[in-house]
C-alpha atoms as a PDB file:
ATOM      1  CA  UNK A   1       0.000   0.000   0.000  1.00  0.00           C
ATOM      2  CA  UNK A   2       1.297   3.567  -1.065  1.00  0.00           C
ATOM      3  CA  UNK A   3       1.241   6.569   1.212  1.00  0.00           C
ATOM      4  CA  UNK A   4      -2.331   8.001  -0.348  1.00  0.00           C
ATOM      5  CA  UNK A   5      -5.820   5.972   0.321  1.00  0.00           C
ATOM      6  CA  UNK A   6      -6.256   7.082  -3.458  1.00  0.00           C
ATOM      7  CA  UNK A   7      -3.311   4.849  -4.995  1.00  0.00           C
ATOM      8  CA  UNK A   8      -4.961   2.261  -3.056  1.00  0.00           C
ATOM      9  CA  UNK A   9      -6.454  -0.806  -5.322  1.00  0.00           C
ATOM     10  CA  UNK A  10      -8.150  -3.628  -3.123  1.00  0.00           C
ATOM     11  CA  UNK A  11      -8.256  -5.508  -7.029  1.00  0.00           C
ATOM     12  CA  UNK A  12      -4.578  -5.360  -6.973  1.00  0.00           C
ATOM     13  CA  UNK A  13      -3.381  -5.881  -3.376  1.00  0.00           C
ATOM     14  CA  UNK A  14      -6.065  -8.443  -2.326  1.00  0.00           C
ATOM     15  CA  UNK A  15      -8.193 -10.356  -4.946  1.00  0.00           C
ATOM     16  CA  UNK A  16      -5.159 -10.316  -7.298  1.00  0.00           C
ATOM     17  CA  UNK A  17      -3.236 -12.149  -4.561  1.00  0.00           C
ATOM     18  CA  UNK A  18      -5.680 -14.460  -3.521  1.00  0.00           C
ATOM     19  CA  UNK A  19      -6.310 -15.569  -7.001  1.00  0.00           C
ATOM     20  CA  UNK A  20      -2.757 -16.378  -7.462  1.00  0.00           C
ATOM     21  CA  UNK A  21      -2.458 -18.076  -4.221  1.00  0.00           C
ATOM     22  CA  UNK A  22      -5.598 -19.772  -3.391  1.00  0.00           C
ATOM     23  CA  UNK A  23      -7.629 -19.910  -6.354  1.00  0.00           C
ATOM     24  CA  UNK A  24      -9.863 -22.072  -6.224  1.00  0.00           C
ATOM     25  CA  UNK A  25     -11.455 -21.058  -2.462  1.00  0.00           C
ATOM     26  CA  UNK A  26     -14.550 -19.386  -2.530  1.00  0.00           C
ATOM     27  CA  UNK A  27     -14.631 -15.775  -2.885  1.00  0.00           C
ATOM     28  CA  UNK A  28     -17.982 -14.729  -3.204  1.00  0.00           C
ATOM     29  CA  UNK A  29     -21.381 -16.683  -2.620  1.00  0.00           C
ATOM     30  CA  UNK A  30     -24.712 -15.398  -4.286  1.00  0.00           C
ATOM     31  CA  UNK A  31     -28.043 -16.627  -2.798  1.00  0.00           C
ATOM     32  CA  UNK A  32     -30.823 -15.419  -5.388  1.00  0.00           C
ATOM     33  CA  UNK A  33     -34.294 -14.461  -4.425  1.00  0.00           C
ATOM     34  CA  UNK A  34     -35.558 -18.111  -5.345  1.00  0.00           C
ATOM     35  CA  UNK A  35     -32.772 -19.677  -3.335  1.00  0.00           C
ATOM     36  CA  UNK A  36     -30.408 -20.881  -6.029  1.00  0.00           C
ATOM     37  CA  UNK A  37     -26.677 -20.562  -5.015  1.00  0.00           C
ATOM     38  CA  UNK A  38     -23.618 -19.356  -6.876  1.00  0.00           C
ATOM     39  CA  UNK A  39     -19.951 -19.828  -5.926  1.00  0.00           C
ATOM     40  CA  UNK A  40     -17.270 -17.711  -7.130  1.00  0.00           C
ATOM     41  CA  UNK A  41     -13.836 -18.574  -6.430  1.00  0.00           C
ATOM     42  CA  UNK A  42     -11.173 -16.047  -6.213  1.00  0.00           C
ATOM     43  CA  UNK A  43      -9.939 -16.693  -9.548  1.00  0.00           C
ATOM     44  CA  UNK A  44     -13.367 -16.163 -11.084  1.00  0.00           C
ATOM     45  CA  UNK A  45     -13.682 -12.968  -9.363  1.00  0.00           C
ATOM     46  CA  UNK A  46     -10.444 -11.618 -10.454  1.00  0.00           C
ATOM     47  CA  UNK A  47     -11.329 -12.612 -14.363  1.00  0.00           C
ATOM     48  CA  UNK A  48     -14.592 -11.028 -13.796  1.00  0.00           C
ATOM     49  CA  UNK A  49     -13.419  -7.695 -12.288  1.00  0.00           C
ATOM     50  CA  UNK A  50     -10.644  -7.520 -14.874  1.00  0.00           C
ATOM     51  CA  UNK A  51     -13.603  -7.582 -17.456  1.00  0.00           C
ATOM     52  CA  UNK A  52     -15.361  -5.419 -16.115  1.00  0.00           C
ATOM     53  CA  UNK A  53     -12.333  -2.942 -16.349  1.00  0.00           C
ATOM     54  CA  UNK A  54     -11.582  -3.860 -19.596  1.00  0.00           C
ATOM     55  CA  UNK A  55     -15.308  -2.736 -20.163  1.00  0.00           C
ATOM     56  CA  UNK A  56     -15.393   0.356 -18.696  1.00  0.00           C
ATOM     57  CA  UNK A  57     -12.099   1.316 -19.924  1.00  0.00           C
ATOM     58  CA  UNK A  58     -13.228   0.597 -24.041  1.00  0.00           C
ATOM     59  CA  UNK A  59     -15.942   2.730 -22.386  1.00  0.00           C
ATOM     60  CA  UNK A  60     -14.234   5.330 -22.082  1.00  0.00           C
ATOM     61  CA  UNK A  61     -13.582   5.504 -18.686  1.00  0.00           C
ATOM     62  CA  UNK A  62     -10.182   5.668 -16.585  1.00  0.00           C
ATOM     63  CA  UNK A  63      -9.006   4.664 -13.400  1.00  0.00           C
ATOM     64  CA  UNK A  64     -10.045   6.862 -10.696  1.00  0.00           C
ATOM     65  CA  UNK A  65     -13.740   8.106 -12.811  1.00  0.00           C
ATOM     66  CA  UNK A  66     -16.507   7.672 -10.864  1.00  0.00           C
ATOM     67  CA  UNK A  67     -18.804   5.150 -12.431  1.00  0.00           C
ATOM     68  CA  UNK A  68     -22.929   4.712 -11.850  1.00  0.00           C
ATOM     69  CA  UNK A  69     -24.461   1.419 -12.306  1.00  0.00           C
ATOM     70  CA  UNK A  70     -28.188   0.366 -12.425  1.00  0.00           C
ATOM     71  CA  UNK A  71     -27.547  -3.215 -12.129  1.00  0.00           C
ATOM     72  CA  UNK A  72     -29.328  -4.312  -8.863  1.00  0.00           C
ATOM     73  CA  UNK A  73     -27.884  -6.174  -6.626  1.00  0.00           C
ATOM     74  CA  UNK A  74     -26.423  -9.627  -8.705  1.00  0.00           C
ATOM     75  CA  UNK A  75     -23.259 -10.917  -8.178  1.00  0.00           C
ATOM     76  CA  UNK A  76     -21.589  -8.939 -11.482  1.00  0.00           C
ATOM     77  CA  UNK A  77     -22.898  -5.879  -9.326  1.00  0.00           C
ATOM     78  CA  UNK A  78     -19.753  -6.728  -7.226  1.00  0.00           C
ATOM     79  CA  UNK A  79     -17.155  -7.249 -10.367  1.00  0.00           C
ATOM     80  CA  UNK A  80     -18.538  -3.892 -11.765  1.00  0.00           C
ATOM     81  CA  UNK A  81     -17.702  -2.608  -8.458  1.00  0.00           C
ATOM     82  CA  UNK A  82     -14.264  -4.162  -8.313  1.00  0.00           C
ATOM     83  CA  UNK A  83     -13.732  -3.087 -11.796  1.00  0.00           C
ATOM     84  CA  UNK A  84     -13.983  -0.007 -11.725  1.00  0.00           C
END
């Protein structure tokens, strides 16, 4: 971590990591309205949030933009959110 909360990436200093060093534990667990479950190991949350950045960045957008979504609350809510 630098000196400034701003240079500050939790993509880069944690799920980064923890995809390279445990990636197949669970990362994230979605429990839809109807009661279905989805896993999402570290490694798919990484790919997922790098997408998302990839996204927003042929978007148009930078690192540091503030970004809106209207997505609700599924699980790529939370890779939009890391992506950015």
């Amino acid at each position: 971590m630098r000196g400034a909360a701003g240079d500050y990436n939790f993509v880069s200093y944690v799920v980064e990591r923890l995809a390279r060093e445990r990636p197949a534990d669970e990362a994230l667990r979605a429990i839809a309205a109807d009661g279905s479950v989805r896993s999402f190991s570290y490694a798919d949350v990484a790919r997922h949030a790098s997408e998302a950045a990839a996204g927003l960045n042929q978007a148009g957008q930078s690192p540091g933009q503030v970004v809106m979504t209207l997505i609700g609350a599924p699980p790529q809510k939370d890779f939009t959110m890391l992506g950015a």
